[in-house]
PDB file of N, CA and C in Angstrom:
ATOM      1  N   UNK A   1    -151.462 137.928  42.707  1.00  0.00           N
ATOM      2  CA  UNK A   1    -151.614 138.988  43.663  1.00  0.00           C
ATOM      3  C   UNK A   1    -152.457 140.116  43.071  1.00  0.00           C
ATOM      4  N   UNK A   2    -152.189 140.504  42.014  1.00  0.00           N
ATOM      5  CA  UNK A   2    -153.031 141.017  41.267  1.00  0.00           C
ATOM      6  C   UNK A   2    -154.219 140.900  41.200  1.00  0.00           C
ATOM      7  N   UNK A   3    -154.919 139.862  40.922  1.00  0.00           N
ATOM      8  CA  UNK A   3    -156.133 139.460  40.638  1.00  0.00           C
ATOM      9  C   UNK A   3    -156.881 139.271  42.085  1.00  0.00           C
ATOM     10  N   UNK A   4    -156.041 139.330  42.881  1.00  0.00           N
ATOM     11  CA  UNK A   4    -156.624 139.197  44.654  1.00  0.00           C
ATOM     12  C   UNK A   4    -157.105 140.697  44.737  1.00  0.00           C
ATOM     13  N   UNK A   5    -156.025 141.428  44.365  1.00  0.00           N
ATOM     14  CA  UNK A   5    -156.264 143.006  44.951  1.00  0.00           C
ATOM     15  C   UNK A   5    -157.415 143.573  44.046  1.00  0.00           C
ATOM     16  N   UNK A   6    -157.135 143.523  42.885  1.00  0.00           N
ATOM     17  CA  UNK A   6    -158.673 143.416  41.551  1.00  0.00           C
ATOM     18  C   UNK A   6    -159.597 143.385  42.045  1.00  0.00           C
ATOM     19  N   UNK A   7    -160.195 142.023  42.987  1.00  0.00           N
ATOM     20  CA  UNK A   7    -161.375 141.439  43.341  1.00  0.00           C
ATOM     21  C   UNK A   7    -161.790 142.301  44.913  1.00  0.00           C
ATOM     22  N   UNK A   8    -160.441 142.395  45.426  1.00  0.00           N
ATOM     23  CA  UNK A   8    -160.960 142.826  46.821  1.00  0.00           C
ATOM     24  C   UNK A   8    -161.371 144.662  46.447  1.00  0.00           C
ATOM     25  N   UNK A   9    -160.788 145.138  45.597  1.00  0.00           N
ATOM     26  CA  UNK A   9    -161.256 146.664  45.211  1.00  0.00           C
ATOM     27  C   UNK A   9    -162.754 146.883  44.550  1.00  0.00           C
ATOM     28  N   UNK A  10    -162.743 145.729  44.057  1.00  0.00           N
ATOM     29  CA  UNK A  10    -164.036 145.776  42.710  1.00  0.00           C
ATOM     30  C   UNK A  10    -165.036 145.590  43.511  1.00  0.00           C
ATOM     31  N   UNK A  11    -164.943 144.576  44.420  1.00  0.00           N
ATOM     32  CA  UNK A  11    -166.105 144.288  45.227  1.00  0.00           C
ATOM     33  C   UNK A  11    -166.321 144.515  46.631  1.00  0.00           C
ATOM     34  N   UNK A  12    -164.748 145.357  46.969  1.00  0.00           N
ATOM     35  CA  UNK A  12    -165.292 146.384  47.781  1.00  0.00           C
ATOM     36  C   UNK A  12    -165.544 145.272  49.487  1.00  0.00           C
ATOM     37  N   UNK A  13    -164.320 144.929  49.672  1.00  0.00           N
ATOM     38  CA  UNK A  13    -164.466 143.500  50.565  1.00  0.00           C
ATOM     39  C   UNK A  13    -163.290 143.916  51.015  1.00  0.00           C
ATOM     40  N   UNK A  14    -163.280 143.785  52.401  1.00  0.00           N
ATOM     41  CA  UNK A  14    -162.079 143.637  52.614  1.00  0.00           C
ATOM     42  C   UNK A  14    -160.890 142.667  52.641  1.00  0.00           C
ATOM     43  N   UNK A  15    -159.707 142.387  52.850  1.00  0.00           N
ATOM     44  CA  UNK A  15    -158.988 141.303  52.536  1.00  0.00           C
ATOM     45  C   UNK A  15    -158.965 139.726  53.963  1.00  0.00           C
ATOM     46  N   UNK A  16    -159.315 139.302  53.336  1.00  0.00           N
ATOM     47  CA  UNK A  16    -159.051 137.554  54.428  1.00  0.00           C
ATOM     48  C   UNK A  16    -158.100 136.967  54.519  1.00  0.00           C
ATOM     49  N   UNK A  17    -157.271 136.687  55.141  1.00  0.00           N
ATOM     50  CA  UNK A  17    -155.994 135.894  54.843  1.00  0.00           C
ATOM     51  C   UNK A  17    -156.687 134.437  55.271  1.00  0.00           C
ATOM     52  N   UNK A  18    -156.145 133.575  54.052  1.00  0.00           N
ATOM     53  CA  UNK A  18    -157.000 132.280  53.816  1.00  0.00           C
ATOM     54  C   UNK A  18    -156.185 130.912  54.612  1.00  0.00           C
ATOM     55  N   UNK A  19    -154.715 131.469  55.275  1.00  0.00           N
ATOM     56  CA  UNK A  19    -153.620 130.851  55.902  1.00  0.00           C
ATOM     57  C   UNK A  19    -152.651 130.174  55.282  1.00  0.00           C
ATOM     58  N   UNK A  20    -151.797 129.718  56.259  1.00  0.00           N
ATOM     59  CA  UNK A  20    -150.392 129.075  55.460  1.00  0.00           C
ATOM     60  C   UNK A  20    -150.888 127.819  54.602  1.00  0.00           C
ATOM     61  N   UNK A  21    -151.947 127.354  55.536  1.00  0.00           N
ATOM     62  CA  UNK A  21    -151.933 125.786  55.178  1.00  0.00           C
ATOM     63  C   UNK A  21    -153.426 125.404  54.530  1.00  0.00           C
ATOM     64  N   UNK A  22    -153.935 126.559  53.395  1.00  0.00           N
ATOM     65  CA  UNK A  22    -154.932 126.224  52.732  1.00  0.00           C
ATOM     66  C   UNK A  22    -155.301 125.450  51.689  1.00  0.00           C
ATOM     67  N   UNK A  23    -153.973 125.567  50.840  1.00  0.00           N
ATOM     68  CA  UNK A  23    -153.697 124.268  49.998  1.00  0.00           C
ATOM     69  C   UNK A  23    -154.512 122.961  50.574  1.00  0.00           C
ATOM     70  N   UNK A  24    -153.204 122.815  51.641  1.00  0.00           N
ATOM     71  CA  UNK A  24    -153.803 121.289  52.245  1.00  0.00           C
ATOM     72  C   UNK A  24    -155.235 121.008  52.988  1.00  0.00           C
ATOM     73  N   UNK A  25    -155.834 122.495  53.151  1.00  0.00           N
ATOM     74  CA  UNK A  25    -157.159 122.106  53.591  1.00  0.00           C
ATOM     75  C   UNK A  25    -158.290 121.770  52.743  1.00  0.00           C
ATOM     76  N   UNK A  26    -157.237 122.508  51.718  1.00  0.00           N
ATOM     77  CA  UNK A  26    -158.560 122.334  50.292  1.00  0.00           C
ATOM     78  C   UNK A  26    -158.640 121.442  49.572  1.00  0.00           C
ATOM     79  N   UNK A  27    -157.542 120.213  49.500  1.00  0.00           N
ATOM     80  CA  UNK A  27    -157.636 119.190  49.265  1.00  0.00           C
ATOM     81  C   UNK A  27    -156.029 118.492  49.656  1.00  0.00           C
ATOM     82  N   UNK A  28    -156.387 117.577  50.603  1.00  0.00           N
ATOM     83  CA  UNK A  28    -155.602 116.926  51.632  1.00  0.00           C
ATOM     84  C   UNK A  28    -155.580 115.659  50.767  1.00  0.00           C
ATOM     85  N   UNK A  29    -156.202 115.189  49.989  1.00  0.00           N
ATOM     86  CA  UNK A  29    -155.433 114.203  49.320  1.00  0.00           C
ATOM     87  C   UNK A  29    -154.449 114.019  48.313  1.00  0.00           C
ATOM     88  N   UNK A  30    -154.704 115.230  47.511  1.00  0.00           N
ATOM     89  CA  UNK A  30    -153.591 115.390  46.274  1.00  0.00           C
ATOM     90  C   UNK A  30    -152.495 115.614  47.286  1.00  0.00           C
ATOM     91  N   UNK A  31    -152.318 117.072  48.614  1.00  0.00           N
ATOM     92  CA  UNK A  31    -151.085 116.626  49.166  1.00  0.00           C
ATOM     93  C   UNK A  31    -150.847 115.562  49.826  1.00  0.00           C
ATOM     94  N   UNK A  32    -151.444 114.652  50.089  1.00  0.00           N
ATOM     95  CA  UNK A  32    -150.544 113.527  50.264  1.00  0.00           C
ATOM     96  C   UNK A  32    -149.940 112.641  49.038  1.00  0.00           C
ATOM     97  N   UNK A  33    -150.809 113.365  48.309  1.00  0.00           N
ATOM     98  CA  UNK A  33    -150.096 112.598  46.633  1.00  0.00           C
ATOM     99  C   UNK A  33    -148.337 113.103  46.690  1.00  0.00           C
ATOM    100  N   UNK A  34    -148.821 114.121  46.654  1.00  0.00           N
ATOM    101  CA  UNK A  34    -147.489 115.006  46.813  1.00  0.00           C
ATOM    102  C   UNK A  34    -146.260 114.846  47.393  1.00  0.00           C
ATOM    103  N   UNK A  35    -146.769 114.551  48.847  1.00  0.00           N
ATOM    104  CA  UNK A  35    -145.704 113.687  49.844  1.00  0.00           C
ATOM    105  C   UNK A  35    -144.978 112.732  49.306  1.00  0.00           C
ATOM    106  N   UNK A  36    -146.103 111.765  48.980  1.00  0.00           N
ATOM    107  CA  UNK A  36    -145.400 110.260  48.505  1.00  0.00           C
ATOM    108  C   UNK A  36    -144.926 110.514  47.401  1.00  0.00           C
ATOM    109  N   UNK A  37    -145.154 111.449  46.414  1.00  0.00           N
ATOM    110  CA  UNK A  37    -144.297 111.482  45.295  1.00  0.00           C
ATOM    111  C   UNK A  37    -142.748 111.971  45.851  1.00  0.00           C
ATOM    112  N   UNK A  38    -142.805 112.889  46.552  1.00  0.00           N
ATOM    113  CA  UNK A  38    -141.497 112.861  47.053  1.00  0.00           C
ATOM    114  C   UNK A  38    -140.633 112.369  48.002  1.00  0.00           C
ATOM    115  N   UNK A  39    -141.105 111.429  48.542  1.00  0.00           N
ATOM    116  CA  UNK A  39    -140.716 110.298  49.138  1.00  0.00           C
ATOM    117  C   UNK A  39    -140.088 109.277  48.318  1.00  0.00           C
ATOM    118  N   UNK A  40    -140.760 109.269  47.372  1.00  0.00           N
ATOM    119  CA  UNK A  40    -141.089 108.002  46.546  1.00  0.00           C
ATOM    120  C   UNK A  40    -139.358 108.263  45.633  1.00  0.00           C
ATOM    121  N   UNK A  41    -139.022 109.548  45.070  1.00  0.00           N
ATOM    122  CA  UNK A  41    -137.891 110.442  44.832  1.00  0.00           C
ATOM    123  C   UNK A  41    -136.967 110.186  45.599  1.00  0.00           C
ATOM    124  N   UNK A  42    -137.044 109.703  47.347  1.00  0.00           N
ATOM    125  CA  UNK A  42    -135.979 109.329  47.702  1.00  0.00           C
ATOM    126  C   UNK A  42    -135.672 108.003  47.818  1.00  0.00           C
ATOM    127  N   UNK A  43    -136.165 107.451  46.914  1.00  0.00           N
ATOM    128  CA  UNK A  43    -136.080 105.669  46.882  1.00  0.00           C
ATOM    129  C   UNK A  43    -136.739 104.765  47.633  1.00  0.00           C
ATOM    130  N   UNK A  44    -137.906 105.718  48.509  1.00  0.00           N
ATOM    131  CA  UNK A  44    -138.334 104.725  48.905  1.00  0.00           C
ATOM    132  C   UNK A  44    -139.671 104.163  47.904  1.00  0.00           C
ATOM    133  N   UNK A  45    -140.554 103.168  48.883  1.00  0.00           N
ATOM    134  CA  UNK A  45    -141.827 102.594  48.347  1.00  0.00           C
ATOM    135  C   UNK A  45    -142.717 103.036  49.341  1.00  0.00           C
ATOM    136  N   UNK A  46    -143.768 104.123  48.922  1.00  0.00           N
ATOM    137  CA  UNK A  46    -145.012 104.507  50.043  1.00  0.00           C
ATOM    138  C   UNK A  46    -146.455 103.551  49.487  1.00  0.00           C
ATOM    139  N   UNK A  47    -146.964 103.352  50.584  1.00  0.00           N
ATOM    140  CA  UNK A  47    -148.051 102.668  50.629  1.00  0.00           C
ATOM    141  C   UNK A  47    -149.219 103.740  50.974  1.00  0.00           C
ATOM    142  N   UNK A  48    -150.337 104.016  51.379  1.00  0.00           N
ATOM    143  CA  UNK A  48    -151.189 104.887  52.243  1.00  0.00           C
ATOM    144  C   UNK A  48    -152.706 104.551  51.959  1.00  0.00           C
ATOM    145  N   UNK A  49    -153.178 104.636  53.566  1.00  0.00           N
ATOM    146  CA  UNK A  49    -154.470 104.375  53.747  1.00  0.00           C
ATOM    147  C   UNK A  49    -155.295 105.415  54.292  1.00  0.00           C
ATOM    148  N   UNK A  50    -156.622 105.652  54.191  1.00  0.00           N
ATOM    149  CA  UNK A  50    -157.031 106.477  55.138  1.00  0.00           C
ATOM    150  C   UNK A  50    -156.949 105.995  56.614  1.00  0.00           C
ATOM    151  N   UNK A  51    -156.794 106.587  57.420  1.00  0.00           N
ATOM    152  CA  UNK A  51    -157.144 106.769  58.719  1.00  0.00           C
ATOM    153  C   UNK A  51    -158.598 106.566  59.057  1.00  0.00           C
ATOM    154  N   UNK A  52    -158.888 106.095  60.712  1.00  0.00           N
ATOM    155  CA  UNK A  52    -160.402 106.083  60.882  1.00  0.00           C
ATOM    156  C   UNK A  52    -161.204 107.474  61.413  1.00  0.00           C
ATOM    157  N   UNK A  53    -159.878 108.538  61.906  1.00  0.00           N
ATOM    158  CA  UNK A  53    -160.028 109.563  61.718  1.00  0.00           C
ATOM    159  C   UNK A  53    -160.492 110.386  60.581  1.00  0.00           C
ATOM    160  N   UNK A  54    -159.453 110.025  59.604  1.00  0.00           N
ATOM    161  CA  UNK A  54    -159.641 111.076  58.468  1.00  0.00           C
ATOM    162  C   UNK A  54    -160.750 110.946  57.643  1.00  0.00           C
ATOM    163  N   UNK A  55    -161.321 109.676  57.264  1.00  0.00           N
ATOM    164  CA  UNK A  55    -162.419 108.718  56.928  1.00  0.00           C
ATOM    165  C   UNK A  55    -163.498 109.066  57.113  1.00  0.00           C
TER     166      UNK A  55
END
């Protein structure tokens, strides 16, 4: 938080809110890593493909 407010003073910008769900926009495959790792935690076995969407 610090280093947000730092940057937005120094350079004199105002602030962007980048949203809840930027993580996953910024890279949507590690979270699905993520998912299945915790899936995977509840005993199951995940498989996953891309989509012809996501593709």
């Amino acid at each position: 938080m610090l280093v947000a407010a730092y940057h937005i003073l120094d350079e004199k910008v105002p602030y962007k809110d980048l949203g809840a769900d930027w993580f996953v926009k910024r890279r949507p495959e590690a979270h699905a890593r993520r998912l299945a790792n915790q899936i995977e935690a509840f005993g199951y076995r995940v498989t996953s493909k891309p989509t012809d969407e996501a593709a």
